[in-house]
Structure formats: C-alpha cells, structure tokens
Protein backbone atom coordinates (compact mmCIF):
# COMPACT_ATOMS: atom_id res chain seq x y z
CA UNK A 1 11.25 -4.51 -2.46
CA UNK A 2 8.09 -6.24 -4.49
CA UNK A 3 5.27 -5.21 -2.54
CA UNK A 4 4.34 -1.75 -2.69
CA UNK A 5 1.92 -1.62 -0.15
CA UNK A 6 -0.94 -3.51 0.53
CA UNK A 7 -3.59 -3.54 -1.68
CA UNK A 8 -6.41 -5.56 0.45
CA UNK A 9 -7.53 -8.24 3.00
CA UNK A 10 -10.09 -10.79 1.62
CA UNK A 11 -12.66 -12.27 3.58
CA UNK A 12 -14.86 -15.21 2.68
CA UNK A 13 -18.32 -14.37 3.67
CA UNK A 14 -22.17 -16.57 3.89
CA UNK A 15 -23.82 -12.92 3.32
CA UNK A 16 -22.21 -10.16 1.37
CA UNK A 17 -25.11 -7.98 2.08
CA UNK A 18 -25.06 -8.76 6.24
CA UNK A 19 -21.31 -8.10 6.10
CA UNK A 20 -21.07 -5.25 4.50
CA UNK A 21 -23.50 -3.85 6.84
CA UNK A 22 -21.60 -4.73 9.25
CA UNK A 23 -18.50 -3.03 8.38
CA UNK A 24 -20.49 0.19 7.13
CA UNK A 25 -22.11 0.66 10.37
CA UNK A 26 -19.92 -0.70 13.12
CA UNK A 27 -16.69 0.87 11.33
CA UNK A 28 -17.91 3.42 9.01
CA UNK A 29 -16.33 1.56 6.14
CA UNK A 30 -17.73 2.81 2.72
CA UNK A 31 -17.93 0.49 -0.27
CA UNK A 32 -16.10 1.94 -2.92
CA UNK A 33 -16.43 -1.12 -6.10
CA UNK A 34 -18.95 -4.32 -6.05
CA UNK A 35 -18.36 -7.04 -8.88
CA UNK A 36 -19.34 -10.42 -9.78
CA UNK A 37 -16.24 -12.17 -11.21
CA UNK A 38 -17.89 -14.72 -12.78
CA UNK A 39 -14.29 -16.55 -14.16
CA UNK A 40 -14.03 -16.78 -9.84
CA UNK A 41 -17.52 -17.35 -9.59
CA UNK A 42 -17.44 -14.47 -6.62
CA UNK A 43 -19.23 -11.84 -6.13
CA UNK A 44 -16.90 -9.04 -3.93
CA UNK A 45 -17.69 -5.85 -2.20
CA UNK A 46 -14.08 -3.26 -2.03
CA UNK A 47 -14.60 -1.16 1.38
CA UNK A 48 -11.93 1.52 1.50
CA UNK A 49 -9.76 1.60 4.54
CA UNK A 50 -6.91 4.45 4.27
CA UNK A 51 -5.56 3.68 0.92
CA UNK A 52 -6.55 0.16 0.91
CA UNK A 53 -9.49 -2.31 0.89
CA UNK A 54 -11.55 -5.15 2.67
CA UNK A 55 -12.70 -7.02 0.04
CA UNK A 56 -15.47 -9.41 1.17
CA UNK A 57 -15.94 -12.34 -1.01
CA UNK A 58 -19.14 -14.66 -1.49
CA UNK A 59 -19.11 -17.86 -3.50
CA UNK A 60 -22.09 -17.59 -6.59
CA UNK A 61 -21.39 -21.27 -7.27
CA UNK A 62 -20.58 -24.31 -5.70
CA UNK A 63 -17.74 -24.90 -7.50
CA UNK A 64 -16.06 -21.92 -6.91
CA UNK A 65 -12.63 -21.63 -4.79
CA UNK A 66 -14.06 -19.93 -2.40
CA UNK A 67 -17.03 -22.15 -2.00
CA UNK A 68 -14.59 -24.79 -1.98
CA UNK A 69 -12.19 -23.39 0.48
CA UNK A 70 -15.54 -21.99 3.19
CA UNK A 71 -16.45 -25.60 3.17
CA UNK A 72 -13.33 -26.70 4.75
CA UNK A 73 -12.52 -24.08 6.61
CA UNK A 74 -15.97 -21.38 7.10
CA UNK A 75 -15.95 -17.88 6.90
CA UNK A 76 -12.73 -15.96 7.90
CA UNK A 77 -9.22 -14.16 5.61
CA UNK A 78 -8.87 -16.01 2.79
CA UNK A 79 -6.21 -14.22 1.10
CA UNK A 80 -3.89 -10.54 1.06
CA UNK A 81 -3.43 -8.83 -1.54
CA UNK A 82 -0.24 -6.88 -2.02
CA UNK A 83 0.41 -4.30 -4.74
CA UNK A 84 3.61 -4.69 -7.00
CA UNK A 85 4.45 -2.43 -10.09
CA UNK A 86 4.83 -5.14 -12.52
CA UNK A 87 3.02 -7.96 -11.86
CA UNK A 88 3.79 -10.27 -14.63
CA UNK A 89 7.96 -9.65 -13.24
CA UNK A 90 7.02 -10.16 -9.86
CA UNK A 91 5.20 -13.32 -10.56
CA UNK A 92 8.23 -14.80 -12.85
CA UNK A 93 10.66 -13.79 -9.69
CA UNK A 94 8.50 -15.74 -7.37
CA UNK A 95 8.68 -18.61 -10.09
CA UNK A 96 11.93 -18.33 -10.40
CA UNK A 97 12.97 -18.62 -6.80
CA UNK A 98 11.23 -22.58 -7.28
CA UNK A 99 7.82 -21.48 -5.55
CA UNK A 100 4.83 -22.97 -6.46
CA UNK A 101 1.84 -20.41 -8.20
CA UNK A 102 -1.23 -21.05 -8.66
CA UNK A 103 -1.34 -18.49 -11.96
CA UNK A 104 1.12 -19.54 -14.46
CA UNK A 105 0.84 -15.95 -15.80
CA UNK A 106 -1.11 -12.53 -14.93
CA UNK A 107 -4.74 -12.24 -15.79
CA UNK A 108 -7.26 -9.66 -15.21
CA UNK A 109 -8.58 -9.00 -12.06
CA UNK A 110 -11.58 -6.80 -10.16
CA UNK A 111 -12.04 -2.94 -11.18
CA UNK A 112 -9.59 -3.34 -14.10
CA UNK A 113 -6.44 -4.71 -11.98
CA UNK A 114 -3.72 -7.51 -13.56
CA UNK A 115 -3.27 -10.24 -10.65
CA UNK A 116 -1.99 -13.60 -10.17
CA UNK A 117 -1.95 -16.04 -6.92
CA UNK A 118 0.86 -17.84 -4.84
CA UNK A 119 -0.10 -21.11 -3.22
CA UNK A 120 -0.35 -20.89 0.39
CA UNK A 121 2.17 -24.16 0.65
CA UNK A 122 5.10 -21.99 -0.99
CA UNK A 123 4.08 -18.71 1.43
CA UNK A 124 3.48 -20.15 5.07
CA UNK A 125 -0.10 -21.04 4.74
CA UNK A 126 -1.20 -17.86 3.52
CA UNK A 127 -2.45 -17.81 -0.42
CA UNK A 128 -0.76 -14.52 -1.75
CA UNK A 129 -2.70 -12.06 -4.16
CA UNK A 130 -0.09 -10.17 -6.58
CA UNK A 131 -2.04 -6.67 -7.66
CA UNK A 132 -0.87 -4.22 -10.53
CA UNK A 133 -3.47 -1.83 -10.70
C-alpha cells in the first residue's frame, strides 16, 4: 500500500484566526505549526488530531490557488493529505499509471515535509496531497 496513514485534512478558510478559535475551543484542538508558504501564497495553521492534522488554509494573495479555488467554490476541504514513505516513487507510480499531477516532481512542503499534488480530475474530484515527512 502507498498511503501510510493520513497525514491531514485541509480546509480553506476567510479567517485563520476565527477558525482556529473555533477548533481550539469547541474541540480542544491545539495548534501544533503555523506558516506562511509564500511559493502557495497561504498562510496555514497544523491542529493536531491523534497523530494527524487539520490544517486550515487562508489565501495571502489573490492569486493564490486557494484564493482561486474559495472564489468558486467558498470555504470548505480543499484537499487530504496522505503520508507515503517515498514521495518522489509514489508520485512517478501515480504518473505512471497515466494520471494527471499537478507536481511534475516533489518539492518542499510546510514544517520541512517533501509533497506533491494529484489533480482532482485523475482522483474523483478530490485534489490529493502526497506527504513524506
């Protein structure tokens, strides 16, 4: 099997400071990491859940694919992430099966993971998050 477990659940949010407030004190969800990708143009808040995360995601620029993707479609999942031991080999096995991918190759992610994305039109609608950590 690829996935190893499941690494996180991202949501696009309006207010990264309102959600995680939310989750903090209606769940008693702790953040663990907070970065600014600025490559993504994100900024992201990891809340721990068990041994893996919400990661809420806010758009710092318009052009952004998040920004992009809340203006179509508003706040809600936008993506799961799923933990493999190799990424780079798990991404060439999804490449190789004649899915599309939206990363031609791994590239560094949040708190000092290696990732790379699946189109959602290749994985039923659902844009897929490879994680190495």
């Amino acid at each position: 099997m690829m996935f190893t477990e499941i690494d996180h659940v991202a949501i696009a949010v309006f207010d990264l400071d309102a959600a995680i407030a939310y989750y903090e004190d209606t769940f008693g969800c702790p953040v663990e990491h907070r970065e600014t990708i600025e490559k993504d143009g994100v900024s992201e808040a990891l809340l721990r859940v068990a041994d893996s995360y919400i990661q809420l995601l806010t758009p710092i620029r318009e052009d952004s694919p998040v920004a992009k993707y809340m203006e179509k479609k508003g706040e809600g999942i936008h993506h799961v992430g799923y933990r493999v031991a190799d990424c780079g080999a798990a991404l060439e096995a999804v490449k190789a099966q004649g899915f599309k991918v939206i990363d031609e190759a791994p590239r560094p992610g949040s708190r000092g993971t290696t990732v790379a994305f699946i189109h959602p039109k290749t994985a039923f609608g659902t844009l897929i998050e490879l994680v190495q950590e």
